[in-house]
N, C-alpha and C. Protein backbone atom coordinates (compact mmCIF):
# COMPACT_ATOMS: atom_id res chain seq x y z
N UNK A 1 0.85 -1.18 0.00
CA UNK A 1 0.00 0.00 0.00
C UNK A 1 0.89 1.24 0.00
N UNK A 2 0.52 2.39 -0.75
CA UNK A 2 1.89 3.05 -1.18
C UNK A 2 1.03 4.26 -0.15
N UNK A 3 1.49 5.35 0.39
CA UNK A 3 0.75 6.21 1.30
C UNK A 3 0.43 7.80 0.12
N UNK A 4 -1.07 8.72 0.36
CA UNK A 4 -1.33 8.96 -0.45
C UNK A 4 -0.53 9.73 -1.00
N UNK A 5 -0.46 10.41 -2.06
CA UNK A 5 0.55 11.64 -3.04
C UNK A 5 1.57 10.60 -3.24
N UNK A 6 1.82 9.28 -3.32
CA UNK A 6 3.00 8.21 -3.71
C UNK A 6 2.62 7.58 -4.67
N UNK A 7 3.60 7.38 -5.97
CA UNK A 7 3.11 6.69 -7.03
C UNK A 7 3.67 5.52 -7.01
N UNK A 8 3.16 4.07 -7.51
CA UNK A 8 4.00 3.14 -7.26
C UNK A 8 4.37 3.04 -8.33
N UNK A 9 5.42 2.12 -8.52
CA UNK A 9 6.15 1.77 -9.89
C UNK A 9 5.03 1.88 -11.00
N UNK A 10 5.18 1.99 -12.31
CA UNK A 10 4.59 2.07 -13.26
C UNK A 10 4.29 0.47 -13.59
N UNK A 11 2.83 0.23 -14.09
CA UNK A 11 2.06 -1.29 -13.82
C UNK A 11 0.74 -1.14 -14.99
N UNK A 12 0.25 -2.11 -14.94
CA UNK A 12 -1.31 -1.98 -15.43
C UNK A 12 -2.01 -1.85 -14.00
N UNK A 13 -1.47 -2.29 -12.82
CA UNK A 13 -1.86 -2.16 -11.63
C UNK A 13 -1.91 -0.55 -11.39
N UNK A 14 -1.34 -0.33 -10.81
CA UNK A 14 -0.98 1.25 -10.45
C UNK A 14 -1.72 1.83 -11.15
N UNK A 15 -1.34 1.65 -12.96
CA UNK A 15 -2.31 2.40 -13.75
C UNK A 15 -4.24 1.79 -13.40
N UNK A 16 -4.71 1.24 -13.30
CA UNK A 16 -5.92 0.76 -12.85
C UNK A 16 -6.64 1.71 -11.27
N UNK A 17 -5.33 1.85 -10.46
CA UNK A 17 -5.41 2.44 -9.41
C UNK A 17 -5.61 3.61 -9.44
N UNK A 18 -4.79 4.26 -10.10
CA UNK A 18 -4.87 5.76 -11.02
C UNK A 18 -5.83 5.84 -11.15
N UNK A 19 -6.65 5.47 -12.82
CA UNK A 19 -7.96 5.74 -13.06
C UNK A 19 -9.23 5.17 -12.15
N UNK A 20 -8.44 4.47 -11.07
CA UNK A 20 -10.06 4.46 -9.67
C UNK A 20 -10.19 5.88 -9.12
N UNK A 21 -8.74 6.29 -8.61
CA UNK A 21 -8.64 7.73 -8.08
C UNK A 21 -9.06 8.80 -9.11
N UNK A 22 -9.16 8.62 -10.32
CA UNK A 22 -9.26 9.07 -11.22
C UNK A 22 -10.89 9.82 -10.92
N UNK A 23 -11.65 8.31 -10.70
CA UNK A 23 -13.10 8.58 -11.02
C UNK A 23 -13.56 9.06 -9.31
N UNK A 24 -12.81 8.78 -8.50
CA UNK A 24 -13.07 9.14 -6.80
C UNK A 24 -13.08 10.96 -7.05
N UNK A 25 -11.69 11.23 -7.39
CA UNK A 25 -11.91 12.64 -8.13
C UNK A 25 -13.02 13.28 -8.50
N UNK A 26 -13.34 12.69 -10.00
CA UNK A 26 -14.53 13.06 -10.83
C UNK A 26 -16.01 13.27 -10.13
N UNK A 27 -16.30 12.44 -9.82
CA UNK A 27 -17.14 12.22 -8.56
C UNK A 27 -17.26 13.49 -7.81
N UNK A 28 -16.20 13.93 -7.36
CA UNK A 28 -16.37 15.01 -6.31
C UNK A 28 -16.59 16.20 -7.06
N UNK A 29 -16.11 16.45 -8.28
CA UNK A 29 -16.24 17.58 -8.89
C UNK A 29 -17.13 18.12 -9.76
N UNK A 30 -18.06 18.99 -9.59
CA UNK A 30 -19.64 19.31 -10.06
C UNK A 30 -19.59 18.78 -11.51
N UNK A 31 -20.20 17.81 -11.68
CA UNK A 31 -20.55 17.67 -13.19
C UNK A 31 -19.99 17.60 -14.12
N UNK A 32 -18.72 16.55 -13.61
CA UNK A 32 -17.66 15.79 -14.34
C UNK A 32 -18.41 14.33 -14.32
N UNK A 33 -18.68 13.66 -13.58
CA UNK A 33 -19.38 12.34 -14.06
C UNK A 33 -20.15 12.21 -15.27
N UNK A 34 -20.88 13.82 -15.12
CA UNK A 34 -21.98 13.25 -16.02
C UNK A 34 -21.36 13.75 -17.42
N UNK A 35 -20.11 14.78 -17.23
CA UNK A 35 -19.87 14.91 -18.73
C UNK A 35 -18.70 13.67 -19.29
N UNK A 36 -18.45 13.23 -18.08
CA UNK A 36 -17.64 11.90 -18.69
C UNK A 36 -19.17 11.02 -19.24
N UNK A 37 -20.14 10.95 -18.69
CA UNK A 37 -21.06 9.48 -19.38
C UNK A 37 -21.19 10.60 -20.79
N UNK A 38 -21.58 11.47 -20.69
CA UNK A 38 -21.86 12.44 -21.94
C UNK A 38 -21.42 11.75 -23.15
N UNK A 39 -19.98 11.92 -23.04
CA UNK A 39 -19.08 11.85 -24.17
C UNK A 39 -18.61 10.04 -24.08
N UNK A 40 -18.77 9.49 -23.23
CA UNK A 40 -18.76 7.87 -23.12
C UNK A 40 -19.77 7.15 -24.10
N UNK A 41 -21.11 7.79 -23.67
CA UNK A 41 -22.33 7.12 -24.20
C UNK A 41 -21.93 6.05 -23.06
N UNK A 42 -21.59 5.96 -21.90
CA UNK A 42 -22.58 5.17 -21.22
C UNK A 42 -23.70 5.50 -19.75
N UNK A 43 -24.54 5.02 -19.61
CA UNK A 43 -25.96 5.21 -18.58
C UNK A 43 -24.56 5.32 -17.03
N UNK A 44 -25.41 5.60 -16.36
CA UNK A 44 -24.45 5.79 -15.03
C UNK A 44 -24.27 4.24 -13.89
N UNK A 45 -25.84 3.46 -14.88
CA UNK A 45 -25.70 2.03 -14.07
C UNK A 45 -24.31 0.86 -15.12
N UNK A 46 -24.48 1.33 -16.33
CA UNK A 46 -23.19 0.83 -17.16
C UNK A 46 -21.82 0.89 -16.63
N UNK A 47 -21.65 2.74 -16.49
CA UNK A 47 -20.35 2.98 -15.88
C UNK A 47 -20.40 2.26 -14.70
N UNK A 48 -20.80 2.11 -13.79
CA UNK A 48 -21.18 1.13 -12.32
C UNK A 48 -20.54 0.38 -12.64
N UNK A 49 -21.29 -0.53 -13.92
CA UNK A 49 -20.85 -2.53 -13.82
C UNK A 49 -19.40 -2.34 -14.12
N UNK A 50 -19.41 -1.40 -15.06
CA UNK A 50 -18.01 -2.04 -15.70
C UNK A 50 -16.84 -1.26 -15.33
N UNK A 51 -16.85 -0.39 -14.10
CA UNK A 51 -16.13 0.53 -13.42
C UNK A 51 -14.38 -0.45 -13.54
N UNK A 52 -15.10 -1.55 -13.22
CA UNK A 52 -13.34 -2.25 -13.02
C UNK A 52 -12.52 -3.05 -14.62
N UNK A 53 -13.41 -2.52 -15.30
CA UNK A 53 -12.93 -3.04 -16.98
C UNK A 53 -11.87 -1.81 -17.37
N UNK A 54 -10.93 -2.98 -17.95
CA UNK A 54 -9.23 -1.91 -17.77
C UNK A 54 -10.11 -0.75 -18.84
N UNK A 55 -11.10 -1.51 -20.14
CA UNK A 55 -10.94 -0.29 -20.85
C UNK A 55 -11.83 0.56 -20.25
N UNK A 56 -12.80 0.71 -19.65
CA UNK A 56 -13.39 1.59 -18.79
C UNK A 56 -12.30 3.03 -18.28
N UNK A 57 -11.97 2.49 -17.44
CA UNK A 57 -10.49 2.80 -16.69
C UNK A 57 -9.64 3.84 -18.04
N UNK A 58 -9.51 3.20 -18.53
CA UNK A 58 -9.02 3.88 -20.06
C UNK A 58 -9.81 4.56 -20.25
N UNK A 59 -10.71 4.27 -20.78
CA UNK A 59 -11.42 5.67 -21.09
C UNK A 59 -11.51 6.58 -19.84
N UNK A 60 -11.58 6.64 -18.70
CA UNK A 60 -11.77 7.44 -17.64
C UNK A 60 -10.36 8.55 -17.49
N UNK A 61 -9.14 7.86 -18.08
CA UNK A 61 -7.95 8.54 -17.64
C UNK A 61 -7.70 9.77 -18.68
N UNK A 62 -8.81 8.52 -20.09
CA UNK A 62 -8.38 9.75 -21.58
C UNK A 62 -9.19 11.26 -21.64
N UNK A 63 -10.73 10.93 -20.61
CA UNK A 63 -11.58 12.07 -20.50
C UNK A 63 -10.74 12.81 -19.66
N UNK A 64 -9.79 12.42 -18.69
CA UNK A 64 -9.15 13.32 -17.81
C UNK A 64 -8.00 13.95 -18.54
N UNK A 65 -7.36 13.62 -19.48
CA UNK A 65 -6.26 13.98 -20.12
C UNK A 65 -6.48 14.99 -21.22
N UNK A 66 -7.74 14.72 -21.65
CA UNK A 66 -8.14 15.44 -22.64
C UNK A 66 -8.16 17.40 -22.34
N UNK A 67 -8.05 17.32 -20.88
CA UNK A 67 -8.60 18.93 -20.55
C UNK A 67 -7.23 19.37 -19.83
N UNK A 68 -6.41 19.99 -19.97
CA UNK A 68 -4.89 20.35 -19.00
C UNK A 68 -5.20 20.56 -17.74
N UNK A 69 -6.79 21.78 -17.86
CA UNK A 69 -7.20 22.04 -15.75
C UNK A 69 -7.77 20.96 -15.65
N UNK A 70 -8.23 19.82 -15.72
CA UNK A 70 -8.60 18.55 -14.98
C UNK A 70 -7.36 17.62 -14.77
N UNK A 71 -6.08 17.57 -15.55
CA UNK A 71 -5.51 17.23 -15.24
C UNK A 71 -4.47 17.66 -13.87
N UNK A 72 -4.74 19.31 -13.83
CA UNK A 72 -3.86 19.60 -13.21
C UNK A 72 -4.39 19.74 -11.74
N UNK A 73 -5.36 19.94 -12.14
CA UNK A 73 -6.71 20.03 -10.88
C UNK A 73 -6.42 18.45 -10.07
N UNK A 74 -6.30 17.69 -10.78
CA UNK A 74 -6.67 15.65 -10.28
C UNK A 74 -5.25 16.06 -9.32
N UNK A 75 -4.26 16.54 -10.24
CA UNK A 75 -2.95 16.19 -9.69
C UNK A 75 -2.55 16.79 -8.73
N UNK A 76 -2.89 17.66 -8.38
CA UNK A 76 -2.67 18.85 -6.84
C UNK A 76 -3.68 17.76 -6.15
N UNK A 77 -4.69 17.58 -6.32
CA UNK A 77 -5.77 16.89 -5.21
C UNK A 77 -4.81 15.60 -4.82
N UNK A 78 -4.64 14.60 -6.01
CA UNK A 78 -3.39 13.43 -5.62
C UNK A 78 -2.33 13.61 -5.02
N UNK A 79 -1.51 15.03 -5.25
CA UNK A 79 -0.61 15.15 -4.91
C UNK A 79 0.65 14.32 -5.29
N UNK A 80 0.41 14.50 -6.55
CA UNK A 80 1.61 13.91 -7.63
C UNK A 80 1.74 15.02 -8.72
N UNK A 81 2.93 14.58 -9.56
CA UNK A 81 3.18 15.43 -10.70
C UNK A 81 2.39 15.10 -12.15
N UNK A 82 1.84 16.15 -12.68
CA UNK A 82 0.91 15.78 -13.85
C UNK A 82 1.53 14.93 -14.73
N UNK A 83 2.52 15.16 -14.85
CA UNK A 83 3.37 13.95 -15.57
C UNK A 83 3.61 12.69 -15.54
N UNK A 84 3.01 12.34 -14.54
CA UNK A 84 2.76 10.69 -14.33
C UNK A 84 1.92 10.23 -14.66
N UNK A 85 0.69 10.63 -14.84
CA UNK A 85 -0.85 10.32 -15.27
C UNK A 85 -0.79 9.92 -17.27
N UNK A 86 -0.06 10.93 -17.60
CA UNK A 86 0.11 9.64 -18.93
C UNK A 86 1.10 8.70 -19.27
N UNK A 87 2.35 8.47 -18.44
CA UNK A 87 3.03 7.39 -18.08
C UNK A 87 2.22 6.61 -18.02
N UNK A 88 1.41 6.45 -16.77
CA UNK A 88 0.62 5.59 -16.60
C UNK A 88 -0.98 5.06 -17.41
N UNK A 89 -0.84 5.87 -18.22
CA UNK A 89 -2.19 5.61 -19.08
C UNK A 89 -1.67 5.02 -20.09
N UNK A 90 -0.22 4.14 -20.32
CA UNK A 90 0.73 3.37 -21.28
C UNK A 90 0.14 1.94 -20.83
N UNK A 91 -0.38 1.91 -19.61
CA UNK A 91 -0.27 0.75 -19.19
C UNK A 91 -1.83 0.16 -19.34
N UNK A 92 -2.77 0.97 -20.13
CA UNK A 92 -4.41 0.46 -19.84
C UNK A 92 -4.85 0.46 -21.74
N UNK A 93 -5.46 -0.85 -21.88
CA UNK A 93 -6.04 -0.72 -23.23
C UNK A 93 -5.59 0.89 -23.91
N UNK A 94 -5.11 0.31 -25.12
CA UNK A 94 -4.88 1.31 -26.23
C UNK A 94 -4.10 2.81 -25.81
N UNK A 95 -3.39 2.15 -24.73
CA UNK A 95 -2.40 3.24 -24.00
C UNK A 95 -1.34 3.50 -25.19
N UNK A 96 -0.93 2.15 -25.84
CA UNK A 96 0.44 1.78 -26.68
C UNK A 96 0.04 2.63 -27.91
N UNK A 97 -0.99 3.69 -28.33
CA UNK A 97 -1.15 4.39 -29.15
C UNK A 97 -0.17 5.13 -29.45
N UNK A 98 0.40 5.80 -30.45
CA UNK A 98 1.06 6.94 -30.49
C UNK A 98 0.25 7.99 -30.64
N UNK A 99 0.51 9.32 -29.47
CA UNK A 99 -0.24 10.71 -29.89
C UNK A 99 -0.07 11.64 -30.62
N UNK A 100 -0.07 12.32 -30.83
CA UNK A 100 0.06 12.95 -32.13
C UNK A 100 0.56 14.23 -31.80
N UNK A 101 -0.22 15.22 -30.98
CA UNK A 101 -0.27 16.40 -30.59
C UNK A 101 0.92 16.72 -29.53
């Protein structure tokens, strides 16, 4: 158990862990859940079931990556460096993409 603001080694684990904290985050912040199902297309009992499906998880880290203040926002709350969050999004379905931008 790593204590909080600590990243553990880079994993599909860790990364999985990430995008839980990811959505513990989201959750707290007005009307980020629902613009993550928005742009998901999925119901909020969907996101539920499949909360622990890596690509879920994936998609949860890419809605967070997509915006710089949600990223930077997640990362002061974690208390890590924004720069780890797409390290670790290498490690979840279709991480091994190359980006472009």
């Amino acid at each position: 158990m790593t204590r909080p603001g600590r990243v553990p080694p880079a994993s599909a684990e860790a990364a999985q862990v990430m995008a839980l904290r990811i959505v513990e985050f989201l959750s707290r912040e007005d009307g980020q859940i629902d613009a993550f199902l928005a742009v998901s297309g999925l119901s909020l009992d969907d996101f539920r079931e499949r909360l622990t499906e890596p690509e879920t998880l994936a998609a949860v880290m890419d809605f967070l990556l997509q915006e710089d203040a949600r990223v930077i926002a997640f990362a002061a709350d974690a208390g890590i460096a924004p720069e780890v969050i797409p390290g670790l999004r290498a490690f979840l379905p279709g991480g091994d993409l190359p980006h472009w931008t």
